[in-house]
Every structure is written in C-alpha cells, then in structure tokens.
N, C-alpha and C. Protein backbone atom coordinates (compact mmCIF):
# COMPACT_ATOMS: atom_id res chain seq x y z
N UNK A 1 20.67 12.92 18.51
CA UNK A 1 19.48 12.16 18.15
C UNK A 1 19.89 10.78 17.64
N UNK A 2 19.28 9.79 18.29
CA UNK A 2 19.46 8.38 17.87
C UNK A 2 18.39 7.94 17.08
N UNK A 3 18.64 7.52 15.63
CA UNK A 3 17.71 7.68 14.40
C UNK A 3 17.40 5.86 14.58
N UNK A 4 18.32 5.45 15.29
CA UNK A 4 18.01 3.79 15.61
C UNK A 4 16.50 3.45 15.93
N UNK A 5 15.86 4.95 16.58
CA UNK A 5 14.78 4.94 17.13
C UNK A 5 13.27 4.42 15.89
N UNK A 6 14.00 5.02 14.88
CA UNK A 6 13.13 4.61 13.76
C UNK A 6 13.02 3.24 13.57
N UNK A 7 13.64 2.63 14.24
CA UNK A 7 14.03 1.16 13.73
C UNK A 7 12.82 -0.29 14.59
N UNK A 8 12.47 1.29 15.66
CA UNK A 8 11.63 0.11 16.41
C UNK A 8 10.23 0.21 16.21
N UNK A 9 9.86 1.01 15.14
CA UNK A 9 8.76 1.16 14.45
C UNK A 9 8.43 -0.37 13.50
N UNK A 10 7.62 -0.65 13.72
CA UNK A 10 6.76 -1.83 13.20
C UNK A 10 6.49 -1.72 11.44
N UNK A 11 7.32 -2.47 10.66
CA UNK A 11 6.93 -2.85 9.21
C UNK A 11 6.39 -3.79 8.80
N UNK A 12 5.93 -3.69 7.41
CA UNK A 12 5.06 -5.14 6.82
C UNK A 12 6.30 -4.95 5.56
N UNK A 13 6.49 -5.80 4.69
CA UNK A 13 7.35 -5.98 3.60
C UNK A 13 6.21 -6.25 2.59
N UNK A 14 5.87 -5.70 1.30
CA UNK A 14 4.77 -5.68 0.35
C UNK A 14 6.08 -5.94 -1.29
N UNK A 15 5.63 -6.64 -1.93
CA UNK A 15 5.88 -6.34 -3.52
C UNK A 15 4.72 -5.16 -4.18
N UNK A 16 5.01 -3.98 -4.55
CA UNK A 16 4.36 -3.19 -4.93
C UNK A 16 4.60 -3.50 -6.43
N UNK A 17 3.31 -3.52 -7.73
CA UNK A 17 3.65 -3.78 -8.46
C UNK A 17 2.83 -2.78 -9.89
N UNK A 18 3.14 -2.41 -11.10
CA UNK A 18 2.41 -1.85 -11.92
C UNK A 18 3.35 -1.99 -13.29
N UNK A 19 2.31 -1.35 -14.36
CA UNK A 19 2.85 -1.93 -15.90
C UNK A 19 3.18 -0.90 -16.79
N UNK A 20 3.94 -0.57 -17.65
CA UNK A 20 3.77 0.58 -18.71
C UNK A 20 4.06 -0.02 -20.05
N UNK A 21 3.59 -0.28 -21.02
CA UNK A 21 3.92 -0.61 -23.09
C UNK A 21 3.94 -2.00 -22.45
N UNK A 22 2.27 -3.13 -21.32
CA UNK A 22 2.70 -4.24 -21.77
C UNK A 22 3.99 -4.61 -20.83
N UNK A 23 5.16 -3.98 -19.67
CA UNK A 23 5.99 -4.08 -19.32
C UNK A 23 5.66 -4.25 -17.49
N UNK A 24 5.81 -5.45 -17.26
CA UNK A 24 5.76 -5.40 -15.82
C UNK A 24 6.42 -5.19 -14.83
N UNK A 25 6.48 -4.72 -13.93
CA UNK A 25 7.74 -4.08 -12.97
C UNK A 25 7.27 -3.68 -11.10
N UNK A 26 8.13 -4.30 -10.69
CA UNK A 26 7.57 -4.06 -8.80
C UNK A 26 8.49 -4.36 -8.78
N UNK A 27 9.16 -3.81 -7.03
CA UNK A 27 9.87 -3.22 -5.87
C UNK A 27 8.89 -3.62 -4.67
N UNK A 28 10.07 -3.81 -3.61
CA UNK A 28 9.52 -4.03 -2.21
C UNK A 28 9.81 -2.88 -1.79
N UNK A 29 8.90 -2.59 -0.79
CA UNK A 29 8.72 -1.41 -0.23
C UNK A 29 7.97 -1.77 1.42
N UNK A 30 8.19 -1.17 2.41
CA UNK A 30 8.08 -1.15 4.09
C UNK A 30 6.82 -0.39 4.30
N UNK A 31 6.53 0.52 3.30
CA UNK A 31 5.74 1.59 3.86
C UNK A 31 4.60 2.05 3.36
N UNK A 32 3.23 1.18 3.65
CA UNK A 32 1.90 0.99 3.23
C UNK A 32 1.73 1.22 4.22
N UNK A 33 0.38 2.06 3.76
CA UNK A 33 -0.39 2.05 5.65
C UNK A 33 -1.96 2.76 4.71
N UNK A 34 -3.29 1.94 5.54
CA UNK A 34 -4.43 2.50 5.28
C UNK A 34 -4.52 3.71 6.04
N UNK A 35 -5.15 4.48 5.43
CA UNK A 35 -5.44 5.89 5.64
C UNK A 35 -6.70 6.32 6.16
N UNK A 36 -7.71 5.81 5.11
CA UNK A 36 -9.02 6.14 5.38
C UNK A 36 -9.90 4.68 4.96
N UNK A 37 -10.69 4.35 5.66
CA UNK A 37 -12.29 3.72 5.85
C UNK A 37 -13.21 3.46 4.29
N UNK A 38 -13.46 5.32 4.70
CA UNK A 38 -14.55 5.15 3.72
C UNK A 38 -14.08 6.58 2.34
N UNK A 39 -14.09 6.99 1.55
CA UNK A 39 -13.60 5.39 0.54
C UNK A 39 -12.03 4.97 1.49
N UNK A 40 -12.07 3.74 1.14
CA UNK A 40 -10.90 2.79 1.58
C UNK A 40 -9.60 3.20 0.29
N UNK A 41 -8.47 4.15 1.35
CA UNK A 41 -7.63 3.88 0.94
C UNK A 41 -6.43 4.26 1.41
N UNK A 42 -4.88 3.89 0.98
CA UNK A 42 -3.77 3.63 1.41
C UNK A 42 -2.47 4.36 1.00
N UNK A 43 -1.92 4.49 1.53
CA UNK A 43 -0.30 5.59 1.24
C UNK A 43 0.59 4.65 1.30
N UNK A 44 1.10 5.17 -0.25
CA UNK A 44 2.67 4.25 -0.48
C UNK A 44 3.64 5.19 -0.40
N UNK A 45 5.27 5.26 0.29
CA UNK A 45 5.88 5.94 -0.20
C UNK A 45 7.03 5.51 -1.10
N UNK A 46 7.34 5.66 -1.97
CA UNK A 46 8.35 4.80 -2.93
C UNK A 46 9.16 5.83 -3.34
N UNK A 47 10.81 5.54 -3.30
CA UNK A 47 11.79 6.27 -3.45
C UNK A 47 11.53 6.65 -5.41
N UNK A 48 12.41 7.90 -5.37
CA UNK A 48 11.98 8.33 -7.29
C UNK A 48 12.90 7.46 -7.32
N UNK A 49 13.89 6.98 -6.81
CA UNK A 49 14.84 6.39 -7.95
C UNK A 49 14.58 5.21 -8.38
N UNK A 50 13.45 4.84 -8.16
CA UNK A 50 12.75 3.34 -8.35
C UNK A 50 12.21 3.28 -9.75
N UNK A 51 12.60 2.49 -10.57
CA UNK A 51 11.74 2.38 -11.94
C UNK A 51 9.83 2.60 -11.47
N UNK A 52 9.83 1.81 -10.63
CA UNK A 52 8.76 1.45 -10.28
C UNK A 52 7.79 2.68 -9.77
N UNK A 53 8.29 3.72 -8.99
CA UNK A 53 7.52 4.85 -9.06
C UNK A 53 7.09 5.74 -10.05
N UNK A 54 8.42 5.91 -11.29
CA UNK A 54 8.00 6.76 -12.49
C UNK A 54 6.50 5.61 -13.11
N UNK A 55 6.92 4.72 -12.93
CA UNK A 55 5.54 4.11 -14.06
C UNK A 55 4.32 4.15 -13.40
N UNK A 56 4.28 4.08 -11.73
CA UNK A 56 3.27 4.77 -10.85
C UNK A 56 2.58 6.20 -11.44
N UNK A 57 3.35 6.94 -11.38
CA UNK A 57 3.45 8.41 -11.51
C UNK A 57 2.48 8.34 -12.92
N UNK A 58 2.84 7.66 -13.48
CA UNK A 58 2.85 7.60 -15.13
C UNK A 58 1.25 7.00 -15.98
N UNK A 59 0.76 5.99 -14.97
CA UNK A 59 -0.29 4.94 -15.31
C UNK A 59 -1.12 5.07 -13.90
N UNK A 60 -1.07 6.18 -13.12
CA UNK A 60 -1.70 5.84 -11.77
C UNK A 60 -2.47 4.86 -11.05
N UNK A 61 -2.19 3.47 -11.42
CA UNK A 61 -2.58 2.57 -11.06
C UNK A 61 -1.31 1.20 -10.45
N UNK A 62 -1.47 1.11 -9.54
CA UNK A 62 -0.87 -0.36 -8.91
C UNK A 62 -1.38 -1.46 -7.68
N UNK A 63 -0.87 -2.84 -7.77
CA UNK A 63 -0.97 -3.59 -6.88
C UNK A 63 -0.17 -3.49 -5.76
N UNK A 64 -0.40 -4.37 -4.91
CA UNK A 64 0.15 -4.47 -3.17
C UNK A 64 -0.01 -6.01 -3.30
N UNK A 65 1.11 -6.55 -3.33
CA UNK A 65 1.38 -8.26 -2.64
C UNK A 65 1.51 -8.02 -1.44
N UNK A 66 0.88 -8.20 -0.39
CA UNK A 66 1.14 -8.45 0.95
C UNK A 66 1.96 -10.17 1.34
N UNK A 67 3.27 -9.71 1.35
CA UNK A 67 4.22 -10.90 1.46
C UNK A 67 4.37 -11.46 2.80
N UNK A 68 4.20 -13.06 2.62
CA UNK A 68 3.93 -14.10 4.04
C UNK A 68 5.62 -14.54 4.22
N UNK A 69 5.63 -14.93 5.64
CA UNK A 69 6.95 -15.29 6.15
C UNK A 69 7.38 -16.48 5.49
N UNK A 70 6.79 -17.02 4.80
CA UNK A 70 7.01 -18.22 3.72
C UNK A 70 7.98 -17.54 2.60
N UNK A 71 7.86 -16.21 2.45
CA UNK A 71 8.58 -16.02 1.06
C UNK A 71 10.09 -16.07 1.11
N UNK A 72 10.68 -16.15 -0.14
CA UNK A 72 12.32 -17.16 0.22
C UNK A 72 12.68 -15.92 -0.22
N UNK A 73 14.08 -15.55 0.35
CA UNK A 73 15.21 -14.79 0.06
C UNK A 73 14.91 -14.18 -1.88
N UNK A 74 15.05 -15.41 -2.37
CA UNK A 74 15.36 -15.07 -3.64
C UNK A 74 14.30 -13.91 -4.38
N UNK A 75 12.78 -14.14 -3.82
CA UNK A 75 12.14 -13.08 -4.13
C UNK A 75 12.37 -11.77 -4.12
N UNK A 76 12.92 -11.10 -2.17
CA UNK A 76 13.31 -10.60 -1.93
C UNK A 76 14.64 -9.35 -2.97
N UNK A 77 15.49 -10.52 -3.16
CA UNK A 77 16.40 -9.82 -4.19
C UNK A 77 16.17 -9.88 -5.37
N UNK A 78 15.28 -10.23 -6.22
CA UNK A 78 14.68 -10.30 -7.18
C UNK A 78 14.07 -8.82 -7.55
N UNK A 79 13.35 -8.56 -6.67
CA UNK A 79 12.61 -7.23 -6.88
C UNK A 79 12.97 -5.91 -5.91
N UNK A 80 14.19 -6.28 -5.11
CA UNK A 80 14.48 -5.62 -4.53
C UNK A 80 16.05 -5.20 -4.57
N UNK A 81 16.84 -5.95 -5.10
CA UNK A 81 17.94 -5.44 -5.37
C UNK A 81 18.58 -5.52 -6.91
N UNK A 82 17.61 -5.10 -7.59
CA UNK A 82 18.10 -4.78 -8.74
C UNK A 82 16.92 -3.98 -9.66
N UNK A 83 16.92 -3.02 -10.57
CA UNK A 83 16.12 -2.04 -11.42
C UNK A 83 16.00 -2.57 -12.64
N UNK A 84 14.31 -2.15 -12.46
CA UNK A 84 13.57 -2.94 -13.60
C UNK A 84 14.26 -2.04 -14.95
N UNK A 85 14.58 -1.23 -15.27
CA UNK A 85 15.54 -0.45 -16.00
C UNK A 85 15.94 -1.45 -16.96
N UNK A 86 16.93 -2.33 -16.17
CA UNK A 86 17.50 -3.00 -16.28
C UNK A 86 17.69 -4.27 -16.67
N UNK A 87 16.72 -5.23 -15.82
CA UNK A 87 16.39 -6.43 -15.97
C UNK A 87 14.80 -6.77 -16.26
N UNK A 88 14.27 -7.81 -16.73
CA UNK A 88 12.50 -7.96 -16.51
C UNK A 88 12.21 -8.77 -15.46
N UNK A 89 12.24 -8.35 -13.96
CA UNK A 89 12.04 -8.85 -12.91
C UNK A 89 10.77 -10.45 -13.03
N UNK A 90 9.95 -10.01 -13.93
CA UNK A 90 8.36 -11.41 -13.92
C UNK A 90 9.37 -12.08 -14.75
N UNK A 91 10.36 -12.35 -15.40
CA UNK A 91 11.28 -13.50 -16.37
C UNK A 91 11.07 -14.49 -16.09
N UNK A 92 11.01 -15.27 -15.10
CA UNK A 92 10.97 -16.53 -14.10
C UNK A 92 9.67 -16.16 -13.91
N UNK A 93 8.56 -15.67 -13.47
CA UNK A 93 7.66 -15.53 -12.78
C UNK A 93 6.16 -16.09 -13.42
N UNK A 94 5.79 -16.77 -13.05
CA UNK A 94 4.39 -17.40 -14.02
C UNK A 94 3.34 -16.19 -13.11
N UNK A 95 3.00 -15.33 -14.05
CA UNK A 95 2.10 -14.01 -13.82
C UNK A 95 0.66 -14.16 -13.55
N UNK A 96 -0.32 -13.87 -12.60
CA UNK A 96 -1.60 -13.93 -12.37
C UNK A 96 -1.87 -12.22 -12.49
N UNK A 97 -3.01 -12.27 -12.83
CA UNK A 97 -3.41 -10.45 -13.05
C UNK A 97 -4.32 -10.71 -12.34
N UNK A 98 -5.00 -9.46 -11.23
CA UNK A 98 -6.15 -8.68 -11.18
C UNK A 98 -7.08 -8.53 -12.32
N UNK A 99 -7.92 -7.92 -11.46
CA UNK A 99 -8.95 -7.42 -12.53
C UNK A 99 -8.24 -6.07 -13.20
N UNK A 100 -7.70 -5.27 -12.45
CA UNK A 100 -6.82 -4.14 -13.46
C UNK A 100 -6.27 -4.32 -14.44
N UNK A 101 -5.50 -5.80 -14.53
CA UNK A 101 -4.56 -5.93 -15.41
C UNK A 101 -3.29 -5.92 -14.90
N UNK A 102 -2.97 -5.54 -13.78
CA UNK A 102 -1.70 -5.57 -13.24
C UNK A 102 -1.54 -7.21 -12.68
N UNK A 103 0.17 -7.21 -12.38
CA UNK A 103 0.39 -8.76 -11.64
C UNK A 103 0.43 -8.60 -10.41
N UNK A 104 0.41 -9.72 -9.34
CA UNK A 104 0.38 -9.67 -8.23
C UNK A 104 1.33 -11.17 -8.06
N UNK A 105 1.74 -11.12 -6.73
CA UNK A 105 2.38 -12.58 -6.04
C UNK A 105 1.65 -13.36 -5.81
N UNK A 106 1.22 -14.20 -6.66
CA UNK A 106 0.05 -14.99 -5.50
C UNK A 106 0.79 -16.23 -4.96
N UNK A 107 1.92 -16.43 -5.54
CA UNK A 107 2.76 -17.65 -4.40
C UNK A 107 3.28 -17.43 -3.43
N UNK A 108 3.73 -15.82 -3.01
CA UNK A 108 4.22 -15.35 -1.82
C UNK A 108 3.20 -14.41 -0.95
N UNK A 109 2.11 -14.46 -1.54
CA UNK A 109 1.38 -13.44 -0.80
C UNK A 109 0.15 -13.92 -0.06
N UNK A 110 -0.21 -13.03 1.24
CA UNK A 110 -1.63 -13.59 1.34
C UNK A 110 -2.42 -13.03 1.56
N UNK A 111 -2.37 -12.20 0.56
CA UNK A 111 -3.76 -11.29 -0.10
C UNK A 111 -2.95 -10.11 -1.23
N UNK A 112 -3.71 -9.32 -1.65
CA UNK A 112 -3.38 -8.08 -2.78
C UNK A 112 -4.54 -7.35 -2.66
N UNK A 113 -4.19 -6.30 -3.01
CA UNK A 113 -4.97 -4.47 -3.03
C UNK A 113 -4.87 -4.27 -4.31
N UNK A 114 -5.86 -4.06 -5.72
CA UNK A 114 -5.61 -3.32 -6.70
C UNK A 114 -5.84 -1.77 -6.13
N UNK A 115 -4.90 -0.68 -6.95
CA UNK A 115 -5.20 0.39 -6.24
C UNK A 115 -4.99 1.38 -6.87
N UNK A 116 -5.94 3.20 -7.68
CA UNK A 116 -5.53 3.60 -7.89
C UNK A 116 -5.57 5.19 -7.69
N UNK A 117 -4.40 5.64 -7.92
CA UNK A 117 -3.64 7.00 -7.45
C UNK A 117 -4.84 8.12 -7.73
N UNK A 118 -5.09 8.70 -6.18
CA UNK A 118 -5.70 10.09 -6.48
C UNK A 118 -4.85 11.09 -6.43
N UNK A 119 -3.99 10.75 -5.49
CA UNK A 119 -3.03 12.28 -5.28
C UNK A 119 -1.52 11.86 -5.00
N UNK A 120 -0.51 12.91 -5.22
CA UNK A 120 0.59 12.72 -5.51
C UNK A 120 1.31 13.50 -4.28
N UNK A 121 1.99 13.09 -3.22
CA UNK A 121 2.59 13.94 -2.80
C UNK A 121 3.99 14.04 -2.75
N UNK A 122 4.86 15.25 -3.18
CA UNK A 122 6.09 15.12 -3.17
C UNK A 122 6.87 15.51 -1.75
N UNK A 123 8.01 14.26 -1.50
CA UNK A 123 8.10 14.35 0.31
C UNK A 123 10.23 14.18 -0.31
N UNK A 124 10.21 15.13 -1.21
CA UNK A 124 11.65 15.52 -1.61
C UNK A 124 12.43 13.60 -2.37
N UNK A 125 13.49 13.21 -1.52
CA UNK A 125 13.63 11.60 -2.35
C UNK A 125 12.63 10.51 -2.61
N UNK A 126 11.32 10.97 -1.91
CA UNK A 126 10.34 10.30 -2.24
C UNK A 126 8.73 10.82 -2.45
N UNK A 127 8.19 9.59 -3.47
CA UNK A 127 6.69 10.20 -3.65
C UNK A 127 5.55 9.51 -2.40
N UNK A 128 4.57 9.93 -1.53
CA UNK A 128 3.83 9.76 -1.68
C UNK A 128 2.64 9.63 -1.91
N UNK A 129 2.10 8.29 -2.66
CA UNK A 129 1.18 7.72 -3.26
C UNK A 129 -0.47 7.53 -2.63
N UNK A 130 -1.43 8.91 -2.41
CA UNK A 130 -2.55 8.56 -2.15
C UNK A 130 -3.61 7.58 -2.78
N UNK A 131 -4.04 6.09 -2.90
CA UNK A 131 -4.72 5.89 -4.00
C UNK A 131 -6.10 4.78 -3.15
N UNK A 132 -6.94 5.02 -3.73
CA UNK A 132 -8.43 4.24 -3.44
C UNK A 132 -7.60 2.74 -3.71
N UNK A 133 -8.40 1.71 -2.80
CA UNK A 133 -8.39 0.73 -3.09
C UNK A 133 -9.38 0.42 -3.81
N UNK A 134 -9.53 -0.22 -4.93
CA UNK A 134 -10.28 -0.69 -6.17
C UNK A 134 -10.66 -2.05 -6.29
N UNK A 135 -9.65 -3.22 -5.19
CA UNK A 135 -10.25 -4.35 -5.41
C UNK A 135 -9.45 -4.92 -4.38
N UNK A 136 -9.49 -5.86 -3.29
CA UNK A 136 -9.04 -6.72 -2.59
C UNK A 136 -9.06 -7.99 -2.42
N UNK A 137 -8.43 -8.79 -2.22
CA UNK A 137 -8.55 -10.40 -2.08
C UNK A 137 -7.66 -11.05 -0.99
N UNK A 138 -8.34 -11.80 -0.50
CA UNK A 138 -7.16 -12.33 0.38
C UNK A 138 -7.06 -13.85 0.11
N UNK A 139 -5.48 -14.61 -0.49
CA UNK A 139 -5.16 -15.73 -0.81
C UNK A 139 -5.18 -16.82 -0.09
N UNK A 140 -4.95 -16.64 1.23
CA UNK A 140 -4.63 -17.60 1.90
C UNK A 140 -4.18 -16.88 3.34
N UNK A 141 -3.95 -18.26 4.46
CA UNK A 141 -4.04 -17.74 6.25
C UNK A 141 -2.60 -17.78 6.57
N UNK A 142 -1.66 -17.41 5.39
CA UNK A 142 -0.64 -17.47 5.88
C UNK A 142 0.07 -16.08 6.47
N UNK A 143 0.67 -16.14 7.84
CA UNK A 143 1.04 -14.90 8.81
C UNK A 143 2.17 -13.64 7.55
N UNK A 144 1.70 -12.87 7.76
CA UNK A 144 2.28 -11.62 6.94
C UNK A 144 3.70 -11.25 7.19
N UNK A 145 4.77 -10.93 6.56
CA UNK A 145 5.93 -11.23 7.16
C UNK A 145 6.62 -9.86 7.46
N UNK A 146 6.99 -9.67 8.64
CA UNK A 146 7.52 -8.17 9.47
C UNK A 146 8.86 -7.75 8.74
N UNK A 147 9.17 -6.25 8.76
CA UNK A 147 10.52 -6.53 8.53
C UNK A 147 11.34 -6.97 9.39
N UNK A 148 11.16 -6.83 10.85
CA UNK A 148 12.07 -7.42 11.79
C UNK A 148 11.96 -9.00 11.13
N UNK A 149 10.81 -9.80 10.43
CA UNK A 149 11.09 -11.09 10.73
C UNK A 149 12.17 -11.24 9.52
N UNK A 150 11.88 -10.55 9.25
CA UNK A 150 13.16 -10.99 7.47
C UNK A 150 14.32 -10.93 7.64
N UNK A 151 14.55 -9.69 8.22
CA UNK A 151 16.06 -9.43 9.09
C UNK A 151 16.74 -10.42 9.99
N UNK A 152 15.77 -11.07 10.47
CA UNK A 152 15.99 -12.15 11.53
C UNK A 152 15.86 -13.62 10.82
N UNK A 153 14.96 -13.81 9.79
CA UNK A 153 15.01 -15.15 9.59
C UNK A 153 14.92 -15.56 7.96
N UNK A 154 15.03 -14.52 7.52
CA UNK A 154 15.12 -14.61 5.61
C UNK A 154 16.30 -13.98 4.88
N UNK A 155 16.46 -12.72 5.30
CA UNK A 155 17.62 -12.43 4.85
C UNK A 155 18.91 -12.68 4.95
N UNK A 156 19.77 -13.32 3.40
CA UNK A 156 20.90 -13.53 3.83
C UNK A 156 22.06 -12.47 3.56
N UNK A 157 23.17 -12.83 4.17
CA UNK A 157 24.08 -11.66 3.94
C UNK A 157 25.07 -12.19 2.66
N UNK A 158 25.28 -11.13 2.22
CA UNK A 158 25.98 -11.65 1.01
C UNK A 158 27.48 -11.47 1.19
N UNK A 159 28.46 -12.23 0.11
CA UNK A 159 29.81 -11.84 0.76
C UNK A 159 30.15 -10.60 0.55
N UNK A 160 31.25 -9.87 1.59
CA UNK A 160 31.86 -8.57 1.31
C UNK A 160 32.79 -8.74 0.56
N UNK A 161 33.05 -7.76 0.13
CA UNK A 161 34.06 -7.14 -1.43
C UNK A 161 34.58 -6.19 -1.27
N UNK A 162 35.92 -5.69 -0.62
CA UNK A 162 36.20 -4.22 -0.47
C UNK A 162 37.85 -4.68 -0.08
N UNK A 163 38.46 -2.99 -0.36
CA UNK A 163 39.90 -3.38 -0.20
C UNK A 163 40.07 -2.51 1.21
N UNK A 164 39.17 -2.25 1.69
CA UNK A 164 39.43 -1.26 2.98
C UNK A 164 39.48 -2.05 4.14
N UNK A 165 39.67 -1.40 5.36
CA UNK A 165 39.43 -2.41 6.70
C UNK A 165 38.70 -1.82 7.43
N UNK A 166 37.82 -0.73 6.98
CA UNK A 166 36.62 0.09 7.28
C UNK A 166 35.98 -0.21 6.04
N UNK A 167 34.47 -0.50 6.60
CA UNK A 167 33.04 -0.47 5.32
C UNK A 167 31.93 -0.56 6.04
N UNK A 168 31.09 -0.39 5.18
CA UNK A 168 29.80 -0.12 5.91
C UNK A 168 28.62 -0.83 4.66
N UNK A 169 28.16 -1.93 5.79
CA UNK A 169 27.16 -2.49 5.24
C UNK A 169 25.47 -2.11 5.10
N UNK A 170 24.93 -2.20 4.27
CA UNK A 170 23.61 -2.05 4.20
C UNK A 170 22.83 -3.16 4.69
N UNK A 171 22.10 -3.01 5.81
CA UNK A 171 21.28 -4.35 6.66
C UNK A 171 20.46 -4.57 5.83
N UNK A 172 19.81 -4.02 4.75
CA UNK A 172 18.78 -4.10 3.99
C UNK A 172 19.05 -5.04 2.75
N UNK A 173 19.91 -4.81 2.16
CA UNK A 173 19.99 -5.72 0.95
C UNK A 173 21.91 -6.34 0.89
N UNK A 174 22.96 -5.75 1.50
CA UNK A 174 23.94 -6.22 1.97
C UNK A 174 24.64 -5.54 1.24
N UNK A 175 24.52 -4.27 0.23
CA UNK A 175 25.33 -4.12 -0.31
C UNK A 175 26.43 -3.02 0.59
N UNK A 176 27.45 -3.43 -0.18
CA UNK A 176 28.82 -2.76 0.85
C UNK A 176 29.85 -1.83 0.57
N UNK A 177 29.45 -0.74 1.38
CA UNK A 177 30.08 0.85 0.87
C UNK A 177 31.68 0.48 1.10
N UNK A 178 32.76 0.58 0.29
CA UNK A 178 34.25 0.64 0.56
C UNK A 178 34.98 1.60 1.39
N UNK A 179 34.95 1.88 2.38
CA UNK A 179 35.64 3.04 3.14
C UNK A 179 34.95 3.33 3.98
N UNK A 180 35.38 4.50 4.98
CA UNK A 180 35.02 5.39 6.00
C UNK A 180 35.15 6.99 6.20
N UNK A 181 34.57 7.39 6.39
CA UNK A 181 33.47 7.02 7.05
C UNK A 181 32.49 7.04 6.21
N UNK A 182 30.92 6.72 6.41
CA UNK A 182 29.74 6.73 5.72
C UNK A 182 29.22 8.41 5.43
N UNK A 183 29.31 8.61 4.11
CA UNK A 183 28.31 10.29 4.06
C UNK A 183 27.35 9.73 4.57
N UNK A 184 26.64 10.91 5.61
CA UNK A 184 25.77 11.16 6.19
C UNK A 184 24.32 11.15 5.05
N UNK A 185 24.53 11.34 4.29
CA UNK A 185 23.71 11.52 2.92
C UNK A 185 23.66 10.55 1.82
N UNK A 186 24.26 9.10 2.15
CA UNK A 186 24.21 8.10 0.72
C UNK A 186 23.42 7.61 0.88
N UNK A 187 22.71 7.52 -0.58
CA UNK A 187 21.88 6.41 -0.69
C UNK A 187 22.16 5.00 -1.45
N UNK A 188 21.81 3.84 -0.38
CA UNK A 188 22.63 2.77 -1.19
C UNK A 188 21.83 2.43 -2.79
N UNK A 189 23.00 2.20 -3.70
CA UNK A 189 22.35 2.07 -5.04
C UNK A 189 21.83 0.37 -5.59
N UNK A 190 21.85 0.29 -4.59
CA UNK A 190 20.94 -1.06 -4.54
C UNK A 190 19.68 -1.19 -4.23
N UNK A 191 18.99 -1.16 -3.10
CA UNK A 191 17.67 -1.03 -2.56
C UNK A 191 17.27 0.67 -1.97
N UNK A 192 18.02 1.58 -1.91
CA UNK A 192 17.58 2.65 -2.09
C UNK A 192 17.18 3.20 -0.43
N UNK A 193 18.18 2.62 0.11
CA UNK A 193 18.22 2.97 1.52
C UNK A 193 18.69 3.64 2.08
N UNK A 194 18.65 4.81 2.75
CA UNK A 194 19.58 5.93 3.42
C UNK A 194 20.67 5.35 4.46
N UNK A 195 21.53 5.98 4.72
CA UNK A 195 22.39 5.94 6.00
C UNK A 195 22.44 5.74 6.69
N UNK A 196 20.83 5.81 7.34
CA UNK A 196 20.77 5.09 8.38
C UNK A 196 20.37 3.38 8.61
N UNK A 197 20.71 2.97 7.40
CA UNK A 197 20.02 1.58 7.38
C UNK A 197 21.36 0.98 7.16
N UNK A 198 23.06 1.58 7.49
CA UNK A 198 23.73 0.71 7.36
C UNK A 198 24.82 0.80 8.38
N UNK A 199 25.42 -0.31 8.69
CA UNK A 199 26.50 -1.52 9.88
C UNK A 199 27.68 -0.98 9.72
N UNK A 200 28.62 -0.33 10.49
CA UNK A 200 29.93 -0.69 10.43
C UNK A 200 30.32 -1.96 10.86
N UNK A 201 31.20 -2.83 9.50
CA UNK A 201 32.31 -3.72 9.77
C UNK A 201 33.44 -3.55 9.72
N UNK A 202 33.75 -3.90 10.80
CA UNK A 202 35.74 -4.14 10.44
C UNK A 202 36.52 -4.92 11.07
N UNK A 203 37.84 -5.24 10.02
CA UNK A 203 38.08 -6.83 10.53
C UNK A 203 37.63 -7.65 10.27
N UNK A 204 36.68 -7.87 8.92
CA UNK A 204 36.19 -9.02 8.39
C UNK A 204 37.24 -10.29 7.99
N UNK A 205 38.14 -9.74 8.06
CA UNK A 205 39.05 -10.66 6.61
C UNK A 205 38.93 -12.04 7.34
C-alpha cells in the first residue's frame, strides 16, 4: 500500500484557536471539513498531543482562521512548530476577539467560524471535534491557502542537524529525525506528524 496516496487528497491550512484562565493558544491544523447544513456544522481533528486540544476538550468552544496564501512562513511556525505549554504563541500578536471571546487571525485570514463542541469523538492519537458553528465572518477576497500551496510556495526548509548520513525529514515543519531507518510509528515532536509525512535525505553534507 502506497500511503503517498493520501497525499493527493486536497487540504485547506486553518489556525484553530481557543482560551483557558484568560490564556490564549492555537495550532494549525489540515483537517476541517463542514459536515452538516442545517444546524451548520464542522469536524476538527486535532492530535492529543496538542496543548490546543486539551483546552478544546476542556472549554468546548473554539475559532477557525481560515488562512490566505498571503500568510508568511513565520506564522506558520509560530503556531505550528512549537507548544503553547511552552511558549505564549499571541506574544507578538495584536489580538481581535469574536463575539465568544476567543482570538482569531484577522491579518492572515479571510474569514473565521466561532464554534462550539457538541460531541467528542475519540479516533485513538486523535480527537474528533463535532461542533455547531455559532458565528461566521468573512474578512476579506483573499484566495484560501492549500496545503499543496504552502509546500510549494511558503514553506521554508530549515537547516539539517544530524551526525548520520541517513535522516529523515519532516515535509511538514522540517524537523529532522537522526538515523535510519524511520519507525514506522514516530510521531514528529514538532508539528505532530506521522511517518508518513517524512523525506529520506542523504548526502546532504
């Protein structure tokens, strides 16, 4: 089975975003999709190891930045390669709220979904997120940005770091496994991507 096949499936790239004690926190995520009409609403699936899902889980309420091909790299790794755990991703960020109270992108986005959680489904490394849409807006006519287009025209690669002459890169956020071969089973601890989302290099030097 060639899992590459997954690859030619069509993505949108979203900042998913929500709050807990006053604390703001979003992750990019590939995998929104409307569900139903009437009531109007949408399935997120977001890995657990994401700060960003426990406070989902937690406050059943979040936003959807729908991110335009305008948005720069730096966003990207901003909220995507590193845990709110960790850092306060909005630091830099001059914050606009919804009517929920949550933040949204409104410099990279062109539109947002307030949205919140009816049902929970557990799909083993990840949750997904049944939730009504509660409020919509759309910012501006700027084209929505694919993941093929990011891959192709936003994302940069970062330098490699390894003492091996086998590694394996993550196409997703660049981070770079030291050795060979790849478990069939890692998840990169950066953006939270399985195995199949990463490059053998060799012979970089």
């Amino acid at each position: 089975m060639n899992l590459d096949a997954l690859m030619k499936i069509e993505y949108g790239l979203f900042c998913l975003t929500a709050k807990k004690n006053n604390f703001d926190n979003g992750c990019i995520v590939n995998t929104v999709t409307q569900v139903t009409l009437t009531p109007c609403q949408v399935a997120v699936a977001v890995n657990k190891c994401n700060y960003t899902h426990d406070i989902i889980k937690e406050s059943k309420d979040f936003n959807i930045s729908v991110l335009t091909q305008k948005t720069p790299f730096s966003v990207f790794k901003n909220f995507g390669y590193q845990s709110g755990r960790n850092v306060n991703k909005f630091e830099d960020f001059q914050i606009k709220r919804s009517a929920n109270g949550l933040a949204y992108l409104a410099d990279y986005a062109n539109s947002y979904m307030s949205c919140a959680v009816k049902e929970i489904i557990d799909l083993g490394t990840h949750s997904l997120f049944i939730a009504e849409v509660t409020d919509a807006q759309v910012l501006n006519d700027n084209p929505s940005v694919s993941y093929d287009y990011y891959l192709n025209n936003i994302k940069e690669n970062l330098p490699i770091e390894t003492n091996s002459k086998v590694a394996w890169r993550c196409k997703i956020c660049g981070y770079v496994y030291d050795g060979d071969p790849l478990p069939s089973d890692f998840i990169c601890p950066i953006c939270k991507h399985g195995a199949i989302d990463f490059e053998k290099i060799e012979n970089f030097e």
